[in-house]
PDB file of N, CA and C in Angstrom:
ATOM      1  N   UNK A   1       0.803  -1.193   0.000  1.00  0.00           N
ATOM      2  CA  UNK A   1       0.000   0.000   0.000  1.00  0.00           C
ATOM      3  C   UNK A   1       0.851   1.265   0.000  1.00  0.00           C
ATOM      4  N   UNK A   2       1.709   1.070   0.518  1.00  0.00           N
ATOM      5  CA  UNK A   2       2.694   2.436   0.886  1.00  0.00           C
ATOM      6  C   UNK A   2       2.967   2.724  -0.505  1.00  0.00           C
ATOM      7  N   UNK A   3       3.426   1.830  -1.738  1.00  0.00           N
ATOM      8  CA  UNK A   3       4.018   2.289  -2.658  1.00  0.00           C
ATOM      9  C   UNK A   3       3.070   2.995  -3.835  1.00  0.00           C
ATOM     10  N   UNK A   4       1.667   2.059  -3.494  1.00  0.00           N
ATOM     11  CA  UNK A   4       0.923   3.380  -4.215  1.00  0.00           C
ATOM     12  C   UNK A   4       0.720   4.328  -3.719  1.00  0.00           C
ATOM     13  N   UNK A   5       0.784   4.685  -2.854  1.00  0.00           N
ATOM     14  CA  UNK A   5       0.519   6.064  -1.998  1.00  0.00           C
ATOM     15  C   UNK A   5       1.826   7.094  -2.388  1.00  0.00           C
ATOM     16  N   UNK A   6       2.868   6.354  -2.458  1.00  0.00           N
ATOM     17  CA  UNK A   6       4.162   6.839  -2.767  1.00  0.00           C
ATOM     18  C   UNK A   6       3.791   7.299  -4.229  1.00  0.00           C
ATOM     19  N   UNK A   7       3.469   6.352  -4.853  1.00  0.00           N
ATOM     20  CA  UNK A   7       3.102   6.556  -6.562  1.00  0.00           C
ATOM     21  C   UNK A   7       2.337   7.805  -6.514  1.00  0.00           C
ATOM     22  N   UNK A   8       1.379   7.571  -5.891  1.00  0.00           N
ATOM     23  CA  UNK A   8       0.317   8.486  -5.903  1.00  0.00           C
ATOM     24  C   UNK A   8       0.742  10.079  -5.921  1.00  0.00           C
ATOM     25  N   UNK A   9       1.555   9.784  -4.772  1.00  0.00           N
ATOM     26  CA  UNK A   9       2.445  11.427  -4.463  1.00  0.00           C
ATOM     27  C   UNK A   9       3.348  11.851  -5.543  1.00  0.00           C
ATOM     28  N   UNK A  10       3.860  11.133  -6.421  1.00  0.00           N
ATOM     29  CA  UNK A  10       4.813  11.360  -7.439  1.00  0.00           C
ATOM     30  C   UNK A  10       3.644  11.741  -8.125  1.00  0.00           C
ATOM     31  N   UNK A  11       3.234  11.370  -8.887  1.00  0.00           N
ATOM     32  CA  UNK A  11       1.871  11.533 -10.009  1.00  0.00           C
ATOM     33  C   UNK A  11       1.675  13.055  -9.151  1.00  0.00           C
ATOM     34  N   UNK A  12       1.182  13.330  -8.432  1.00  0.00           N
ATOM     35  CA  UNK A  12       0.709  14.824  -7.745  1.00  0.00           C
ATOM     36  C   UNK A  12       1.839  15.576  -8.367  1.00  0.00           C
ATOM     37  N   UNK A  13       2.979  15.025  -7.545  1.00  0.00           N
ATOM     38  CA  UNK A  13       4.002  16.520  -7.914  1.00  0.00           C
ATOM     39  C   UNK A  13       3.846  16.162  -9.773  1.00  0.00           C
ATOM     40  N   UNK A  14       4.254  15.409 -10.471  1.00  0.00           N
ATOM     41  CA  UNK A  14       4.271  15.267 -11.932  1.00  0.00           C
ATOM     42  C   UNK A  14       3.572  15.972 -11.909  1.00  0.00           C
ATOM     43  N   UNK A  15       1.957  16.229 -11.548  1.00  0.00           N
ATOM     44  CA  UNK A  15       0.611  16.951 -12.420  1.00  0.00           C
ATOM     45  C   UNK A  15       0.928  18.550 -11.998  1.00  0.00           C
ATOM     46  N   UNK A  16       1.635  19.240 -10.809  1.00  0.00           N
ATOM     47  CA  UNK A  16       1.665  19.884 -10.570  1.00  0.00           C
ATOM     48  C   UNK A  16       2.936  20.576 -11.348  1.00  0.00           C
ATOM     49  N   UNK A  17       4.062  19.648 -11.366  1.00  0.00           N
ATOM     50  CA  UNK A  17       5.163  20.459 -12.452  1.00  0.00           C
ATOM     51  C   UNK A  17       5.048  20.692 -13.869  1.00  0.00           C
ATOM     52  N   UNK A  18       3.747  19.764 -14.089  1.00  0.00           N
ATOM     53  CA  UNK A  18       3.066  19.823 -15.640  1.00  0.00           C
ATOM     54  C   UNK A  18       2.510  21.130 -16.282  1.00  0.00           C
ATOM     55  N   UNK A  19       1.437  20.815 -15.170  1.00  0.00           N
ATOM     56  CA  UNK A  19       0.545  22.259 -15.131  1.00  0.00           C
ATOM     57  C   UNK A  19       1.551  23.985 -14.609  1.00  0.00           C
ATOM     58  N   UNK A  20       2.185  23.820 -13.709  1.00  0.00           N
ATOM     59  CA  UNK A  20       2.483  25.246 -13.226  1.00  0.00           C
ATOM     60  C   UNK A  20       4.190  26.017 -13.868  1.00  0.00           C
ATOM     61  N   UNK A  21       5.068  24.877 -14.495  1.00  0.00           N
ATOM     62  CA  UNK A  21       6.194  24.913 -15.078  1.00  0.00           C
ATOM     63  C   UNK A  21       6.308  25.045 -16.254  1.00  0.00           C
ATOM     64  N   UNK A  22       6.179  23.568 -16.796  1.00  0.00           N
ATOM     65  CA  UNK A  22       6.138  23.156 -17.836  1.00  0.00           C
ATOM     66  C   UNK A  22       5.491  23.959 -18.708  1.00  0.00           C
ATOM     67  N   UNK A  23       4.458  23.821 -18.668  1.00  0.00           N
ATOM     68  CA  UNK A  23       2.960  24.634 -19.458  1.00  0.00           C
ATOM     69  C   UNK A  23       3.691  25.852 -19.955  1.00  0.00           C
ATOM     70  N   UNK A  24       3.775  26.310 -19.306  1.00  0.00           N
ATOM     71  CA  UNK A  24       3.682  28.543 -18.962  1.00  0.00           C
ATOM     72  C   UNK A  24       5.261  28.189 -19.633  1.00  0.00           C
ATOM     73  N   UNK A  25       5.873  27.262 -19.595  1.00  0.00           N
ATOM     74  CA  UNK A  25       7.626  27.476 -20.031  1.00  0.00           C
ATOM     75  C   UNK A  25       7.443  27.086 -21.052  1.00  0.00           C
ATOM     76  N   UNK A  26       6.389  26.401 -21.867  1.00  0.00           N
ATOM     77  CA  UNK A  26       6.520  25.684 -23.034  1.00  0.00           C
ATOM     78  C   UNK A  26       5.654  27.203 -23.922  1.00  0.00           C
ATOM     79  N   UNK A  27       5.115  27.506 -22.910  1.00  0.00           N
ATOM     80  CA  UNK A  27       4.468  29.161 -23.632  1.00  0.00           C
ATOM     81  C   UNK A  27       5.366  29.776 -24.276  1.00  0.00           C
ATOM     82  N   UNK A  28       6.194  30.428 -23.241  1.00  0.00           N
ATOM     83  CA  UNK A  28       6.838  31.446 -23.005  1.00  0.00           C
ATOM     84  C   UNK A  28       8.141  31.232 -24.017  1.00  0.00           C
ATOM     85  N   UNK A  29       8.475  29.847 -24.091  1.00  0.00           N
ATOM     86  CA  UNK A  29       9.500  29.775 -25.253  1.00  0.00           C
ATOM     87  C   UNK A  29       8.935  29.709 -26.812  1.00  0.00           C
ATOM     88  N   UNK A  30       7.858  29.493 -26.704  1.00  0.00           N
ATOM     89  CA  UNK A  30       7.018  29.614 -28.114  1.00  0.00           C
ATOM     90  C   UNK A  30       6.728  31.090 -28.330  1.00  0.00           C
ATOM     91  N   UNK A  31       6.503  31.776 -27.150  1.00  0.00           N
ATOM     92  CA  UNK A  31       6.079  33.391 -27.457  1.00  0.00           C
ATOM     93  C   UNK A  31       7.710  33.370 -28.124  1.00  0.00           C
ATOM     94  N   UNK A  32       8.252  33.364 -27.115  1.00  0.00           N
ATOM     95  CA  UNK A  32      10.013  33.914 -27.781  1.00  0.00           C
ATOM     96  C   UNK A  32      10.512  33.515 -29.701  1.00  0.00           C
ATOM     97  N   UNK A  33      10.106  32.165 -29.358  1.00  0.00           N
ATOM     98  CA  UNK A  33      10.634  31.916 -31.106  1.00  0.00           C
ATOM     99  C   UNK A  33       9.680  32.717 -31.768  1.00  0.00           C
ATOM    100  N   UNK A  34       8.175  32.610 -31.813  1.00  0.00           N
ATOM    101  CA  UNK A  34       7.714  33.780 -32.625  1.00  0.00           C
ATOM    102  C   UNK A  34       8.101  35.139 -32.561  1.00  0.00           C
ATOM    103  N   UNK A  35       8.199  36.141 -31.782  1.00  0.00           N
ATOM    104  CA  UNK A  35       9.057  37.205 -32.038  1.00  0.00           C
ATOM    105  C   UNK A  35      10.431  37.358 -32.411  1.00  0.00           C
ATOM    106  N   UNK A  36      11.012  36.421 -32.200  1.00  0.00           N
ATOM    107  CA  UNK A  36      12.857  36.190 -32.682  1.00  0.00           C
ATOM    108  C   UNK A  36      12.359  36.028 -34.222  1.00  0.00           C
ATOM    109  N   UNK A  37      11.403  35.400 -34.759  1.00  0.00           N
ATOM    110  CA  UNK A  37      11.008  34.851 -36.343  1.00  0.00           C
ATOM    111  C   UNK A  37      10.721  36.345 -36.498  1.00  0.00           C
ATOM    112  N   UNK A  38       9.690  37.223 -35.877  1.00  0.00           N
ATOM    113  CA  UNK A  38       9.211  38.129 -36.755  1.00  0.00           C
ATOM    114  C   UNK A  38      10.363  39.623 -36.552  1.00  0.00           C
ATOM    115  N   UNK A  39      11.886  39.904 -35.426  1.00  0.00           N
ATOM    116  CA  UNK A  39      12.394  40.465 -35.417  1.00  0.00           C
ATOM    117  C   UNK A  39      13.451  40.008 -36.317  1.00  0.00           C
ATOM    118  N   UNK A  40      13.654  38.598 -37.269  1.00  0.00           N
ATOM    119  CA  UNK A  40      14.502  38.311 -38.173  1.00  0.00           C
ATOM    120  C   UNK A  40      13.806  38.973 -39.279  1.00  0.00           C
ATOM    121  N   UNK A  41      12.369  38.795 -39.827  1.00  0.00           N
ATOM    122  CA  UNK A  41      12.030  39.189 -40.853  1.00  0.00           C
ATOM    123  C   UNK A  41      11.975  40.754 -40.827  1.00  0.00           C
ATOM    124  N   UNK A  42      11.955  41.576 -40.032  1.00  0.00           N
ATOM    125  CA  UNK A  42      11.478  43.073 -40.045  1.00  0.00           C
ATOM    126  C   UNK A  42      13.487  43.251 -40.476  1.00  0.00           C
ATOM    127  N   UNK A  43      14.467  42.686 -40.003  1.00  0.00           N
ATOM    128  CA  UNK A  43      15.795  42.799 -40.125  1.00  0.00           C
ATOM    129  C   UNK A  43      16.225  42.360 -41.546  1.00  0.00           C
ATOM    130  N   UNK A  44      15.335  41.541 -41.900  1.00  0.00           N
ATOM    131  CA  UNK A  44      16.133  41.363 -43.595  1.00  0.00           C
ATOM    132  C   UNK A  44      15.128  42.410 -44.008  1.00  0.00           C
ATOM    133  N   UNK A  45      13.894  42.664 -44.310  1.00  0.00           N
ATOM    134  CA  UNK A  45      13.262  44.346 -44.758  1.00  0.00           C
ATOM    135  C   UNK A  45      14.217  45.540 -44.635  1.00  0.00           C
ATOM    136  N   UNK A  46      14.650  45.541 -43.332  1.00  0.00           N
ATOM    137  CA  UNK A  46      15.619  47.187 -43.255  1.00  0.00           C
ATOM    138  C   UNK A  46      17.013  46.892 -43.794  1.00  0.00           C
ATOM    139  N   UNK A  47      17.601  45.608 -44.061  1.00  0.00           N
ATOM    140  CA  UNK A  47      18.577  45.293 -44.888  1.00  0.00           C
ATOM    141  C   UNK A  47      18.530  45.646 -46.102  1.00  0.00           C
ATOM    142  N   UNK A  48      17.301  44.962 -46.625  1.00  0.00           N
ATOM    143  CA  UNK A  48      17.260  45.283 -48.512  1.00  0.00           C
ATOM    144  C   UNK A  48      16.937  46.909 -48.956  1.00  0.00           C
ATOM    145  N   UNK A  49      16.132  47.242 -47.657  1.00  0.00           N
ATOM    146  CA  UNK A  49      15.996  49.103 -47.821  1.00  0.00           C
ATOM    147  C   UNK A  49      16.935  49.718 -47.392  1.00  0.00           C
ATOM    148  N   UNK A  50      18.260  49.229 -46.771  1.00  0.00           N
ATOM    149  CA  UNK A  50      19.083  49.907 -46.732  1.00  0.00           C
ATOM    150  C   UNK A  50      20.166  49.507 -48.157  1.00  0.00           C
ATOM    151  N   UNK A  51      20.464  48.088 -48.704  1.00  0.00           N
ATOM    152  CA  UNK A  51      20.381  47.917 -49.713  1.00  0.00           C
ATOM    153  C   UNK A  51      20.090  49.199 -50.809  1.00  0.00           C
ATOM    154  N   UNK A  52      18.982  48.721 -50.972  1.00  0.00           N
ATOM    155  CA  UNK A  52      18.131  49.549 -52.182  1.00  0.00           C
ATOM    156  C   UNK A  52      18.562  50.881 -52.072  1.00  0.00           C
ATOM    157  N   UNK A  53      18.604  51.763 -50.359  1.00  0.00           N
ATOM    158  CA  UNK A  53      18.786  53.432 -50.601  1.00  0.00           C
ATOM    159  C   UNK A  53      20.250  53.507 -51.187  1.00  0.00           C
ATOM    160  N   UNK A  54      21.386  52.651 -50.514  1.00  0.00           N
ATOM    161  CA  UNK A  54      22.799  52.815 -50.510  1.00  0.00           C
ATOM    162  C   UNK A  54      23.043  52.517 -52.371  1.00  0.00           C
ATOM    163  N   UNK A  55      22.401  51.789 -53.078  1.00  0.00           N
ATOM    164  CA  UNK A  55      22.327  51.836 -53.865  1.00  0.00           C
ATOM    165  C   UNK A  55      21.741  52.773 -55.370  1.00  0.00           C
ATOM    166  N   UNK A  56      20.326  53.412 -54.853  1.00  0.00           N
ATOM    167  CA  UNK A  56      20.435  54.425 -55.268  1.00  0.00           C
ATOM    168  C   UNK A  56      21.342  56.004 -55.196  1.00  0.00           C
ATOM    169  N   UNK A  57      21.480  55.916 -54.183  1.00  0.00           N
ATOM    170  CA  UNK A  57      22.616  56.669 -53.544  1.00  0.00           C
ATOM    171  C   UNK A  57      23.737  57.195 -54.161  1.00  0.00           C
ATOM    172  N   UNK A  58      24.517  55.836 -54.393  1.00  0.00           N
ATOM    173  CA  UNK A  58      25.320  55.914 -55.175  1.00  0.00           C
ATOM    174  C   UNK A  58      25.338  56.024 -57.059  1.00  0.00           C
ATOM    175  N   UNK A  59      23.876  55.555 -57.399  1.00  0.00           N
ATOM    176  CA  UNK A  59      23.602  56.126 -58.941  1.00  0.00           C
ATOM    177  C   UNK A  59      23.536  57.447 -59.031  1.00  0.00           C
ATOM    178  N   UNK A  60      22.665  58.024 -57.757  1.00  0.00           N
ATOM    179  CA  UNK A  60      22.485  59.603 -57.577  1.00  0.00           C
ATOM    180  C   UNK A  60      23.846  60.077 -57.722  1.00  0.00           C
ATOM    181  N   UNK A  61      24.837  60.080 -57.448  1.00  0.00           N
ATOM    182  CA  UNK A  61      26.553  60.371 -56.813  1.00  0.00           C
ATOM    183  C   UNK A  61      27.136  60.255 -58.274  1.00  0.00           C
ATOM    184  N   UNK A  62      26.788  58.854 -58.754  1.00  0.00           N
ATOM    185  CA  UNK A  62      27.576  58.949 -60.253  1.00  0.00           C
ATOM    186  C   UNK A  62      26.992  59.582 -60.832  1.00  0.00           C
ATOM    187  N   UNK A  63      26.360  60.388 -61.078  1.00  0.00           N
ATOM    188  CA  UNK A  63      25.060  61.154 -62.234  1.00  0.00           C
ATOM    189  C   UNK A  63      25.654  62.215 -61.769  1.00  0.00           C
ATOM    190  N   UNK A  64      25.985  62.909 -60.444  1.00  0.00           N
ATOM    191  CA  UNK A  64      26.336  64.349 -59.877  1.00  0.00           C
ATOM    192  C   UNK A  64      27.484  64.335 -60.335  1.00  0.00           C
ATOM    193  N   UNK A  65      28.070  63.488 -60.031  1.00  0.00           N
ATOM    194  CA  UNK A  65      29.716  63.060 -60.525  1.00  0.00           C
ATOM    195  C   UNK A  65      29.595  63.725 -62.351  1.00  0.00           C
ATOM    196  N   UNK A  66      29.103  63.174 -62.836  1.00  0.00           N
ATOM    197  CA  UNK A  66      29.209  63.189 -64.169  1.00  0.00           C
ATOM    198  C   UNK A  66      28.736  64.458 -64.722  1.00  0.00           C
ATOM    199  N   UNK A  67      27.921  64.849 -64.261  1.00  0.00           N
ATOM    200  CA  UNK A  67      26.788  66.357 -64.752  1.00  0.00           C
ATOM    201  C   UNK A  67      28.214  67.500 -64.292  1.00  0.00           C
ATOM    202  N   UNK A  68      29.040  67.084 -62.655  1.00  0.00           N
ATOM    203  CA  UNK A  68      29.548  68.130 -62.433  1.00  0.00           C
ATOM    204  C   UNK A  68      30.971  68.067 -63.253  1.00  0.00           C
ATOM    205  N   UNK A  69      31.476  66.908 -63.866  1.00  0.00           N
ATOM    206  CA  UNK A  69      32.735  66.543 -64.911  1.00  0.00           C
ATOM    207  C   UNK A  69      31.940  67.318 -66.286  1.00  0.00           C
ATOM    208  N   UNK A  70      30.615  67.334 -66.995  1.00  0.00           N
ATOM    209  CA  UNK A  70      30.242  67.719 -67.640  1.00  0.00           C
ATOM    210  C   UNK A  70      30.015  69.445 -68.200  1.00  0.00           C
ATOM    211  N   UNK A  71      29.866  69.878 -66.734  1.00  0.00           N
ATOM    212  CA  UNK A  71      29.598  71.815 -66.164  1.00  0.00           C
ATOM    213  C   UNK A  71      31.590  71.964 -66.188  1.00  0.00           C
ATOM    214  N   UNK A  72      32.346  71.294 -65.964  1.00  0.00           N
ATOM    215  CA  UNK A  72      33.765  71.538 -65.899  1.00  0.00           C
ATOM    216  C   UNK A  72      33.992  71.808 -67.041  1.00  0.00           C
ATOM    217  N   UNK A  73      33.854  70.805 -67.848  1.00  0.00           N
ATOM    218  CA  UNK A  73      34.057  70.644 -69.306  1.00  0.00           C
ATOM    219  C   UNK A  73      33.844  71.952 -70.398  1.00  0.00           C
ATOM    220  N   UNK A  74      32.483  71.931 -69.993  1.00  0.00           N
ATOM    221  CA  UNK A  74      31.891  73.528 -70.410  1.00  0.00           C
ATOM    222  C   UNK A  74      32.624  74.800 -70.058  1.00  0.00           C
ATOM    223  N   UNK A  75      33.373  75.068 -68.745  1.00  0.00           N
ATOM    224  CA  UNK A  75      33.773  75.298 -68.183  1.00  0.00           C
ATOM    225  C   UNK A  75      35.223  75.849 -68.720  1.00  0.00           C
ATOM    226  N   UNK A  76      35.791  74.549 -69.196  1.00  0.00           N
ATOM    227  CA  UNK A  76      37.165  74.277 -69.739  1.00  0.00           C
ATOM    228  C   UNK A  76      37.143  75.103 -71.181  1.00  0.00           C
ATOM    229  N   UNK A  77      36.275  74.634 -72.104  1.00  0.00           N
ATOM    230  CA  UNK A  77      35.929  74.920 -73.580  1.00  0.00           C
ATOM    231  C   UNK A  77      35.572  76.737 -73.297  1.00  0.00           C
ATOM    232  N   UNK A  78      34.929  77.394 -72.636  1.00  0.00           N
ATOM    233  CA  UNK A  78      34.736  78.732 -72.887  1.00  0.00           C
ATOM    234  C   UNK A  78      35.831  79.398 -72.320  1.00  0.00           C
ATOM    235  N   UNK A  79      36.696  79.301 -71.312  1.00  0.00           N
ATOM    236  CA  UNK A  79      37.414  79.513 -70.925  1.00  0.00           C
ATOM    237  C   UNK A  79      38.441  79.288 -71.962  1.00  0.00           C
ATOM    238  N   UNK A  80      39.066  78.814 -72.917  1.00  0.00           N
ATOM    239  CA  UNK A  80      39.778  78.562 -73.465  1.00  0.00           C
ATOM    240  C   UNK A  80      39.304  79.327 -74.777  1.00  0.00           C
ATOM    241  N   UNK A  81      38.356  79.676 -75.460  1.00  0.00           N
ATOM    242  CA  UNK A  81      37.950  79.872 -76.237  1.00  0.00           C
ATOM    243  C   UNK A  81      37.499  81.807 -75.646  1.00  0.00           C
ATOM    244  N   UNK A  82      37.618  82.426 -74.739  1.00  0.00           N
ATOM    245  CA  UNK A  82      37.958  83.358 -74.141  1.00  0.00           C
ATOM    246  C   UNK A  82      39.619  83.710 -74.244  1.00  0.00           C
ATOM    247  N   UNK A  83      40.388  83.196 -74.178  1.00  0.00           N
ATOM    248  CA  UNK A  83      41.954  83.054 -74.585  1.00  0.00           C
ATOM    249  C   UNK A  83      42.239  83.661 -75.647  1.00  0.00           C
ATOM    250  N   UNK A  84      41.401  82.785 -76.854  1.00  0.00           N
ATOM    251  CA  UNK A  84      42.074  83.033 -77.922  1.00  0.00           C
ATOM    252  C   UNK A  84      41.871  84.351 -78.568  1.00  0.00           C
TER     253      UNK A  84
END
């Protein structure tokens, strides 16, 4: 008799570390992986938009680059043509 009673008491604490531990910890690490999933995806978004700006960026830069090699040029030709 003692050992089901013994049993019995194990089974209690089991139902009790089930319910008041376990449970709420098996939550709480599921809350976590879903926000770790949705703070990975919001992190590759501000990647490719930082991507995408650094990239326009730099088309903007070669175009200024070039327009202001272009205003030089102009620049060069009247100036020289003022000389003669």
């Amino acid at each position: 008799m003692q050992d089901s009673g013994m049993l019995l008491d194990v089974m209690r604490v089991a139902d009790v570390l089930l319910k008041w531990l376990v449970a709420p910890m098996a939550g709480v690490l599921w809350m976590l992986h879903r926000t770790q999933q949705d703070h990975r995806t919001d992190l590759a978004v501000l990647k490719a938009e930082a991507a995408a700006n650094k990239q326009a960026h730099d088309r903007e830069f070669k175009e200024l680059r070039d327009s202001f090699k272009a205003v030089m040029s102009k620049l060069d030709s009247i100036e020289e043509a003022l000389r003669k």
